[in-house]
N, C-alpha and C. Protein backbone atom coordinates (compact mmCIF):
# COMPACT_ATOMS: atom_id res chain seq x y z
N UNK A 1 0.83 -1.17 0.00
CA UNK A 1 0.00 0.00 0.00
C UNK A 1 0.87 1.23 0.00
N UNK A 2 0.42 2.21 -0.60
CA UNK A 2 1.39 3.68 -0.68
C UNK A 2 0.95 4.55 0.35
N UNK A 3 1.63 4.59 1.55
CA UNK A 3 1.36 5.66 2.37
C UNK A 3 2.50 7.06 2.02
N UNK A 4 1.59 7.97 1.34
CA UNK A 4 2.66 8.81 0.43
C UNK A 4 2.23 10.23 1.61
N UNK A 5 3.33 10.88 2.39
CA UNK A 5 2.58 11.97 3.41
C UNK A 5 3.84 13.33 3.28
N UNK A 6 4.07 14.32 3.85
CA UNK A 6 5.01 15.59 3.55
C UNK A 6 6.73 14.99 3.27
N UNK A 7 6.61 13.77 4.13
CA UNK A 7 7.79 13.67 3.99
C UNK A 7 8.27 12.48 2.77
N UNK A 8 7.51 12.24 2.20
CA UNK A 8 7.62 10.98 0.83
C UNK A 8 6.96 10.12 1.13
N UNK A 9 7.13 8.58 0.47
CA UNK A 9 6.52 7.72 0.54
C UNK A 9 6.74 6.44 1.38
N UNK A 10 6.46 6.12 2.30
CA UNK A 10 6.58 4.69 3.53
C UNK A 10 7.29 3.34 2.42
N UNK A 11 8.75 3.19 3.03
CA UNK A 11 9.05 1.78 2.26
C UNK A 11 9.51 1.19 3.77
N UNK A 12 10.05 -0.05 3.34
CA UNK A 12 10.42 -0.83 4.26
C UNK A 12 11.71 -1.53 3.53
N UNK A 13 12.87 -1.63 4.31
CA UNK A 13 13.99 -2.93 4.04
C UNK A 13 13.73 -3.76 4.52
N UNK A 14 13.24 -4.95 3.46
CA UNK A 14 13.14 -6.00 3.49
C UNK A 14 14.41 -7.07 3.65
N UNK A 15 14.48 -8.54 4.70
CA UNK A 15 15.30 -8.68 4.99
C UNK A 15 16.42 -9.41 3.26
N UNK A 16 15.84 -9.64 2.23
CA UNK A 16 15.98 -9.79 1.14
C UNK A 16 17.11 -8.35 0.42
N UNK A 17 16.82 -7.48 0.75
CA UNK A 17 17.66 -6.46 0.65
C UNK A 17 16.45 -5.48 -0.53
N UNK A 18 15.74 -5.56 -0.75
CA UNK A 18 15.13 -4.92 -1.46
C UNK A 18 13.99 -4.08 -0.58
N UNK A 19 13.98 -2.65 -1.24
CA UNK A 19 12.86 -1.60 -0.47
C UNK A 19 11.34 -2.37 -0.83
N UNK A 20 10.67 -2.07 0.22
CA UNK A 20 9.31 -2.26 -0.39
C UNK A 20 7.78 -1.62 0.59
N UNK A 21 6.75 -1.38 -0.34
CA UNK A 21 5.71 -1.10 0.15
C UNK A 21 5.00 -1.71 1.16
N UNK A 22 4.18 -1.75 2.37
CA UNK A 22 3.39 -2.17 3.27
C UNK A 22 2.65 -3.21 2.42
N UNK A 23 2.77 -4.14 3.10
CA UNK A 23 1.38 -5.21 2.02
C UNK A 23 1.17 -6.47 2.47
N UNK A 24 0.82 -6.84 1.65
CA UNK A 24 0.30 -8.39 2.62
C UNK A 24 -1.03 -9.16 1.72
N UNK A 25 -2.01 -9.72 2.19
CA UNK A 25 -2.78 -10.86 1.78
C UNK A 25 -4.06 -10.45 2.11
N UNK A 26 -5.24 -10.68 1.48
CA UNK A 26 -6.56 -10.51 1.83
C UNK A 26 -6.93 -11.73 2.77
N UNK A 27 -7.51 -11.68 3.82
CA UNK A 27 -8.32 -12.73 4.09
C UNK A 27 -9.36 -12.99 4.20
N UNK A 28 -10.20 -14.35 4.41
CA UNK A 28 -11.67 -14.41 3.81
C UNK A 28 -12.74 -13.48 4.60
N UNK A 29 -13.29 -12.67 3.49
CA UNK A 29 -14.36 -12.12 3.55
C UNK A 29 -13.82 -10.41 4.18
N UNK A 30 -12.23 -10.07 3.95
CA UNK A 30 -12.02 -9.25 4.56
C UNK A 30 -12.19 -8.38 3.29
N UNK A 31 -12.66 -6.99 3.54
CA UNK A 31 -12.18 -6.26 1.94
C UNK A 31 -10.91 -5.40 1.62
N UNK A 32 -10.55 -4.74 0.69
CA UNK A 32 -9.52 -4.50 0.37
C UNK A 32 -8.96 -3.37 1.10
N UNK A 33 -9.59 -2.72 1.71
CA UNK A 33 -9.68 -1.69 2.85
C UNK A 33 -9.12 -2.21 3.73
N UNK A 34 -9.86 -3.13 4.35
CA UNK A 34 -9.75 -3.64 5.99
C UNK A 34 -8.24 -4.39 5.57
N UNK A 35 -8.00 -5.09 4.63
CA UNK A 35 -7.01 -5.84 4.53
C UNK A 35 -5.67 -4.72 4.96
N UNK A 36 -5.57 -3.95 4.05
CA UNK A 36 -4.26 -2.64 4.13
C UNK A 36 -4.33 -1.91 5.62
N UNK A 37 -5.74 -2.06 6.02
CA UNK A 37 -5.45 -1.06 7.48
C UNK A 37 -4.78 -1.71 8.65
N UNK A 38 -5.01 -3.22 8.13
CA UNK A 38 -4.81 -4.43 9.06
C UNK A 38 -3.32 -4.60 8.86
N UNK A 39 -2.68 -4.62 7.48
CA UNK A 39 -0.76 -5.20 7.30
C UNK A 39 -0.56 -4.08 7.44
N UNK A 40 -1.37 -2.58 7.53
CA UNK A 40 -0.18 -1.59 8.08
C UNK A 40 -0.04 -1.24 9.50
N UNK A 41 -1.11 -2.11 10.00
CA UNK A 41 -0.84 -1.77 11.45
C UNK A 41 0.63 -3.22 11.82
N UNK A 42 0.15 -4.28 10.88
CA UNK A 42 0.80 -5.72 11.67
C UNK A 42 2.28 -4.74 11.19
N UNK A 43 2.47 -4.74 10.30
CA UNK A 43 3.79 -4.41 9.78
C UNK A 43 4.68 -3.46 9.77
N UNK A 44 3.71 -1.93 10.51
CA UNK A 44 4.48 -1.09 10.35
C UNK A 44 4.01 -0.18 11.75
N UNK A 45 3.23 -0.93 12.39
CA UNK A 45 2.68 -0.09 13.84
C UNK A 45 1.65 0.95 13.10
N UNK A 46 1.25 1.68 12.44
CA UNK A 46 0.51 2.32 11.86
C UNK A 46 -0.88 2.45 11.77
N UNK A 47 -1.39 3.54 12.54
CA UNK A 47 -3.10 2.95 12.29
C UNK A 47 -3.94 3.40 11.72
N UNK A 48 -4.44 3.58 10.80
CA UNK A 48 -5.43 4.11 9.46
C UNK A 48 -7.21 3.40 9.95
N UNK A 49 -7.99 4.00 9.25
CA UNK A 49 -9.17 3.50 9.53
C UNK A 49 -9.49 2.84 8.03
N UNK A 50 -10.33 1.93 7.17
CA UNK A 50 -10.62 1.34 5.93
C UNK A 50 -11.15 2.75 5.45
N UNK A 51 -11.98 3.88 5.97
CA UNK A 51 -12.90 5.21 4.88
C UNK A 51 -11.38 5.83 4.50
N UNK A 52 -10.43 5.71 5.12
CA UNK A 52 -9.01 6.76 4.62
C UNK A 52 -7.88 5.52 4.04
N UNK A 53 -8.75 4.63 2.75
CA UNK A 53 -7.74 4.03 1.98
C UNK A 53 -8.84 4.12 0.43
N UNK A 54 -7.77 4.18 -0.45
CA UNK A 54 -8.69 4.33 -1.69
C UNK A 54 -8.05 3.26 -2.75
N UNK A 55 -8.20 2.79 -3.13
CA UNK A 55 -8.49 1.61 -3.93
C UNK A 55 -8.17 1.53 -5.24
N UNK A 56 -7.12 1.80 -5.80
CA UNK A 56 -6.72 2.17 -7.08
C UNK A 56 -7.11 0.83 -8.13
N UNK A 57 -7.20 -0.25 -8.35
CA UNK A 57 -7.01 -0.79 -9.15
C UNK A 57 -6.80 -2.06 -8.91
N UNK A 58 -6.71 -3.14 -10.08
CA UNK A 58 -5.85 -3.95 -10.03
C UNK A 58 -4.72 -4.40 -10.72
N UNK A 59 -3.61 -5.10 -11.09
CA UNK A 59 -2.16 -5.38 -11.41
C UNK A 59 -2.44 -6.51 -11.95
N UNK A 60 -2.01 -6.98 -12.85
CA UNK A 60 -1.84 -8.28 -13.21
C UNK A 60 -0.62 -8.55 -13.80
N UNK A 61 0.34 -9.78 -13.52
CA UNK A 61 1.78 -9.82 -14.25
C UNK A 61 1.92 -11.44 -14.15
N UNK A 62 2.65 -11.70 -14.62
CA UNK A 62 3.28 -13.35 -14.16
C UNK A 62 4.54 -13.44 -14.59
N UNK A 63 4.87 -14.43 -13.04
CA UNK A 63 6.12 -14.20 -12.60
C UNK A 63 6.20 -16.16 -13.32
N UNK A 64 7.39 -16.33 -14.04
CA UNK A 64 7.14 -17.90 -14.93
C UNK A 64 6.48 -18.18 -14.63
N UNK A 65 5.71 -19.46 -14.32
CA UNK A 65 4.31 -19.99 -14.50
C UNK A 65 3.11 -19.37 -13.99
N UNK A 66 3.46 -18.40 -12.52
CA UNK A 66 2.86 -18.03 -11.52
C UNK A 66 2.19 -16.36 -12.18
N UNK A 67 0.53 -16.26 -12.07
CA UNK A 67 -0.01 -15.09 -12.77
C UNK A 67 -0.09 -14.40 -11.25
N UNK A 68 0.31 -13.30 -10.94
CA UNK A 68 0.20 -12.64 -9.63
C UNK A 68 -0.48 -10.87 -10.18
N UNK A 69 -1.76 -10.93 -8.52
CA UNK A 69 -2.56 -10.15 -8.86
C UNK A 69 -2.30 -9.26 -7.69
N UNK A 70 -2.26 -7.84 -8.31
CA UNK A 70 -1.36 -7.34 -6.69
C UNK A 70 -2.50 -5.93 -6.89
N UNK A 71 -3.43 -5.40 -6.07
CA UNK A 71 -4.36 -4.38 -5.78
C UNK A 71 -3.52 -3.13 -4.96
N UNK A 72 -3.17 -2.17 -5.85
CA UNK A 72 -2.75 -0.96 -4.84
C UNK A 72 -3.55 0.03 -4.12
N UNK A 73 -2.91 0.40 -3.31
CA UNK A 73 -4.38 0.88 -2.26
C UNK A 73 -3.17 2.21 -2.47
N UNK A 74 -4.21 3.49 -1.64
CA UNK A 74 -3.21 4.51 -1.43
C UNK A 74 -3.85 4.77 0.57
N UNK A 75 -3.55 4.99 1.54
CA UNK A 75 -3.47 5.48 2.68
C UNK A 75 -3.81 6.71 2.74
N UNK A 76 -4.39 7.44 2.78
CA UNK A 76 -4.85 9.16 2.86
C UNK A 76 -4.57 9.62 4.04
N UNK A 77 -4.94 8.90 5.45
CA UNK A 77 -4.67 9.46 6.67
C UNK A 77 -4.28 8.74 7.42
N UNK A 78 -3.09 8.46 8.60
CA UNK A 78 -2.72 7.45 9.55
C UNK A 78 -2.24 8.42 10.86
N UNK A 79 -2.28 7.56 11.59
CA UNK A 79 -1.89 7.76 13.30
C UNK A 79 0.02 7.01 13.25
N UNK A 80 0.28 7.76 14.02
CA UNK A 80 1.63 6.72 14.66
C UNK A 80 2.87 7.08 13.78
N UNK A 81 4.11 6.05 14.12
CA UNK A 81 5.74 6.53 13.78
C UNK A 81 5.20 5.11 13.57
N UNK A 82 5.94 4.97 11.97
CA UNK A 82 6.78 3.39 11.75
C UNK A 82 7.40 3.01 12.36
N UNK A 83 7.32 1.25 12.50
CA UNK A 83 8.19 0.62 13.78
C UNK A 83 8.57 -0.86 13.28
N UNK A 84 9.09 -1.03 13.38
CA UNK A 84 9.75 -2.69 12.82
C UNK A 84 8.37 -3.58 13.27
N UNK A 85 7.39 -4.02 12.72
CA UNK A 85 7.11 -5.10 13.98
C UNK A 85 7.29 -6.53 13.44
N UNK A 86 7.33 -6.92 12.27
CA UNK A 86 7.43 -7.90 11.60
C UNK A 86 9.21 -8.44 11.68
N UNK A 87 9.70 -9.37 11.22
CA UNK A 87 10.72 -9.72 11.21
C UNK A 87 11.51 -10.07 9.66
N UNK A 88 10.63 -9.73 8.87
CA UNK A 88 10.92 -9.92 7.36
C UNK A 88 11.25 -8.09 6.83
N UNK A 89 10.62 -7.41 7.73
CA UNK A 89 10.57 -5.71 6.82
C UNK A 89 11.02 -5.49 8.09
N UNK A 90 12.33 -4.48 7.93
CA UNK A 90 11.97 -3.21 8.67
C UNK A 90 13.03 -1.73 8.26
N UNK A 91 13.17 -1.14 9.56
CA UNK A 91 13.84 -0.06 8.72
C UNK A 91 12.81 1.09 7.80
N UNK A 92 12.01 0.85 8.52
CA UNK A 92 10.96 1.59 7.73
C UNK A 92 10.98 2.97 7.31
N UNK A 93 11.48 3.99 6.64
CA UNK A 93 11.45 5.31 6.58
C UNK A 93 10.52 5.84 5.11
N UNK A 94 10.23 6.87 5.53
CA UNK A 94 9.98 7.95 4.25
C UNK A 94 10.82 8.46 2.95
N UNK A 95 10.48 8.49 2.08
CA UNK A 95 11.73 8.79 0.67
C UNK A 95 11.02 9.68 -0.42
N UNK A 96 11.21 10.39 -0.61
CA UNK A 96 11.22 11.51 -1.79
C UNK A 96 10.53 11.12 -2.61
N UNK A 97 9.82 11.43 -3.60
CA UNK A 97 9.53 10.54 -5.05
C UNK A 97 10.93 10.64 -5.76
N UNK A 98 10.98 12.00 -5.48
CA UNK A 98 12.55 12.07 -6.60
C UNK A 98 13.99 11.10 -6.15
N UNK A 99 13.66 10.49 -5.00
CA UNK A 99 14.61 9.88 -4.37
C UNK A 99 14.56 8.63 -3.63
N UNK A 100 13.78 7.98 -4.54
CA UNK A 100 13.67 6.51 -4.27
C UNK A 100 14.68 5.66 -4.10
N UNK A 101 14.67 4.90 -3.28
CA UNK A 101 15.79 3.80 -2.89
C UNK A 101 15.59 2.54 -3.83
N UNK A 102 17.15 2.01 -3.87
CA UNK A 102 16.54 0.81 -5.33
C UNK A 102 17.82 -0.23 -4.12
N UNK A 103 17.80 -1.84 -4.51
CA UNK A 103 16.16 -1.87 -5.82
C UNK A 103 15.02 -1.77 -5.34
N UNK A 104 13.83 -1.68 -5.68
CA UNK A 104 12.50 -1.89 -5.04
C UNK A 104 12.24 -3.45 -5.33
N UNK A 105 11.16 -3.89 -4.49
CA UNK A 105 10.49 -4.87 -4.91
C UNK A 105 9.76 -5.00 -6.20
N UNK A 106 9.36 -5.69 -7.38
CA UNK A 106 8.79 -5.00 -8.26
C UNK A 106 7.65 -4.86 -8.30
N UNK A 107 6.78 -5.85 -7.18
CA UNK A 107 5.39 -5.17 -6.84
C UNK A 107 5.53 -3.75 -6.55
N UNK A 108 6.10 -3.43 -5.88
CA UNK A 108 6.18 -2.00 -4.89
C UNK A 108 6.42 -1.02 -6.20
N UNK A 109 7.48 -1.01 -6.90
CA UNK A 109 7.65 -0.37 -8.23
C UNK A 109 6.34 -0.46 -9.11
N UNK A 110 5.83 -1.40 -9.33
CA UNK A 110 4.50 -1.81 -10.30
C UNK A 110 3.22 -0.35 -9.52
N UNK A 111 3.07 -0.98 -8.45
CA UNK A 111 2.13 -0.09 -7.81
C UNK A 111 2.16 1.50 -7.43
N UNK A 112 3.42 1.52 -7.32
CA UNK A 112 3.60 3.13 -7.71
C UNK A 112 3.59 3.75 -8.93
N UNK A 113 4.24 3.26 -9.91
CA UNK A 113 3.68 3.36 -11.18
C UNK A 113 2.17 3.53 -11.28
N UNK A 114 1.79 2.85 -10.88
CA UNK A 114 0.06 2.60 -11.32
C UNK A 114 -0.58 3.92 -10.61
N UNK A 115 0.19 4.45 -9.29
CA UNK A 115 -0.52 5.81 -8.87
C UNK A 115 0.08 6.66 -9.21
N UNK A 116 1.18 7.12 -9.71
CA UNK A 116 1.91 7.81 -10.58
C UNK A 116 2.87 7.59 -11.63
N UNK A 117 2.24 7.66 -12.93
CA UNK A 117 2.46 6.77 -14.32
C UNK A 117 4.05 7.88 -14.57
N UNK A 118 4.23 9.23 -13.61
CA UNK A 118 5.42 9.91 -14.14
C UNK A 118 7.08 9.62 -13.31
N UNK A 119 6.49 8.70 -12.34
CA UNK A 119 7.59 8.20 -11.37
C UNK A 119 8.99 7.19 -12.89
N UNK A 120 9.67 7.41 -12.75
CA UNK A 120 10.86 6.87 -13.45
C UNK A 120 11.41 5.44 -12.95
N UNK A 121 10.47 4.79 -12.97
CA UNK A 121 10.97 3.31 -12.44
C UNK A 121 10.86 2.22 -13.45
N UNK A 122 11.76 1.91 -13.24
CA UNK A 122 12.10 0.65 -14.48
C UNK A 122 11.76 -0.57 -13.40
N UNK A 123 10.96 -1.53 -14.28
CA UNK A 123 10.09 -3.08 -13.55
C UNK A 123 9.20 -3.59 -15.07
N UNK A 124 9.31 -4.11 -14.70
CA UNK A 124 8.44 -5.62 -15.70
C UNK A 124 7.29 -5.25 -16.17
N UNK A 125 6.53 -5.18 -17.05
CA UNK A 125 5.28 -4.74 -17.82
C UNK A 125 4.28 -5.19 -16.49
N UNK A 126 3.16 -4.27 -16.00
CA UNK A 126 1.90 -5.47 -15.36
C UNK A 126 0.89 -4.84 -16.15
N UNK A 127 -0.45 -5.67 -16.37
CA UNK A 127 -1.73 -4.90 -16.90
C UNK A 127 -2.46 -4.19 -15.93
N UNK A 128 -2.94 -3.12 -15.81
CA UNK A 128 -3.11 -1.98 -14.98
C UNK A 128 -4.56 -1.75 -15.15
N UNK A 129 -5.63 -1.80 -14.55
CA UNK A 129 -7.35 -1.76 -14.83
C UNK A 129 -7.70 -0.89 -13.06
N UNK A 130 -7.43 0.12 -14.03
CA UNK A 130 -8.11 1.49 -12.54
C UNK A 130 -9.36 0.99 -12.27
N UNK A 131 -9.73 1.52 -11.14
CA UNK A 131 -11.22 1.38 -10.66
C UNK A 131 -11.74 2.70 -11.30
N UNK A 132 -12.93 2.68 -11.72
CA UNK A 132 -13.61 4.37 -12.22
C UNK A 132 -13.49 5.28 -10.84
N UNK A 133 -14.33 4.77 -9.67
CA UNK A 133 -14.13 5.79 -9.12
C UNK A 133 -13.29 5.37 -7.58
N UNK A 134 -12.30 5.27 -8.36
CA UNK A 134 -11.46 4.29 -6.63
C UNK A 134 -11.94 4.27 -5.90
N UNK A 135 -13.01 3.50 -5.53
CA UNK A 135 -13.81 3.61 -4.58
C UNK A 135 -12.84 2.07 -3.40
N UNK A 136 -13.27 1.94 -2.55
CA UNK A 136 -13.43 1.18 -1.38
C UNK A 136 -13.31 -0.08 -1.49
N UNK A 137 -13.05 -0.74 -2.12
CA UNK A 137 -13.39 -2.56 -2.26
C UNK A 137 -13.08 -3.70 -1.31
């Protein structure tokens, strides 16, 4: 998810060595809202409510055999300081647009792209299907 606020945009060092966005997995019957308010609290201490996430779209790419569907959300309003809580991400800080840390993950690259098509990031083609009115899902 892109929590983009005065001071840039929320990544995380992943223990893989690559930057990346807040994110995580839907679970059943959760919606795409509740899902992002939920991995940014597990993952980054952060607390947002589901009415202050908007819903950009969906991603489609495949990684060799594997077709992966990745939904970017954007964060509009949150509570709290990033905090390690996971053991796979941390290091969590804010970064510039103009001053992105590489490499990214290429989800994380894909999905910023998709909320700003003028960001300069080189990543793998995905098919990109906005929501009309980013609404909530």
């Amino acid at each position: 998810m892109i929590v983009h606020g005065p001071d840039g945009v929320l990544l995380g060092r992943h223990r893989r060595r690559t930057w990346e966005l807040a994110g995580g997995t839907v679970e059943p019957g959760e919606s795409f809202a509740r899902a992002a308010v939920r991995e940014l609290h597990e993952e980054a201490g952060l607390l947002a409510e589901p009415r202050d996430v908007r819903v950009l779209g969906t991603l489609l790419d495949r990684v060799g055999d594997v077709v992966r569907v990745t939904v970017p959300v954007v964060v509009t309003r949150w509570s709290g300081l990033p905090q390690q809580r996971e053991e796979a991400i941390g290091a969590w800080r804010s970064w510039p647009l103009d001053g992105l840390p590489g490499p990214l993950f290429v989800p994380s690259s894909q999905c910023l792209t998709a909320w700003n098509p003028e960001l300069p990031l080189d990543h793998p083609p995905a098919g990109f299907q906005a929501y009309r009115s980013h609404g909530r899902a």
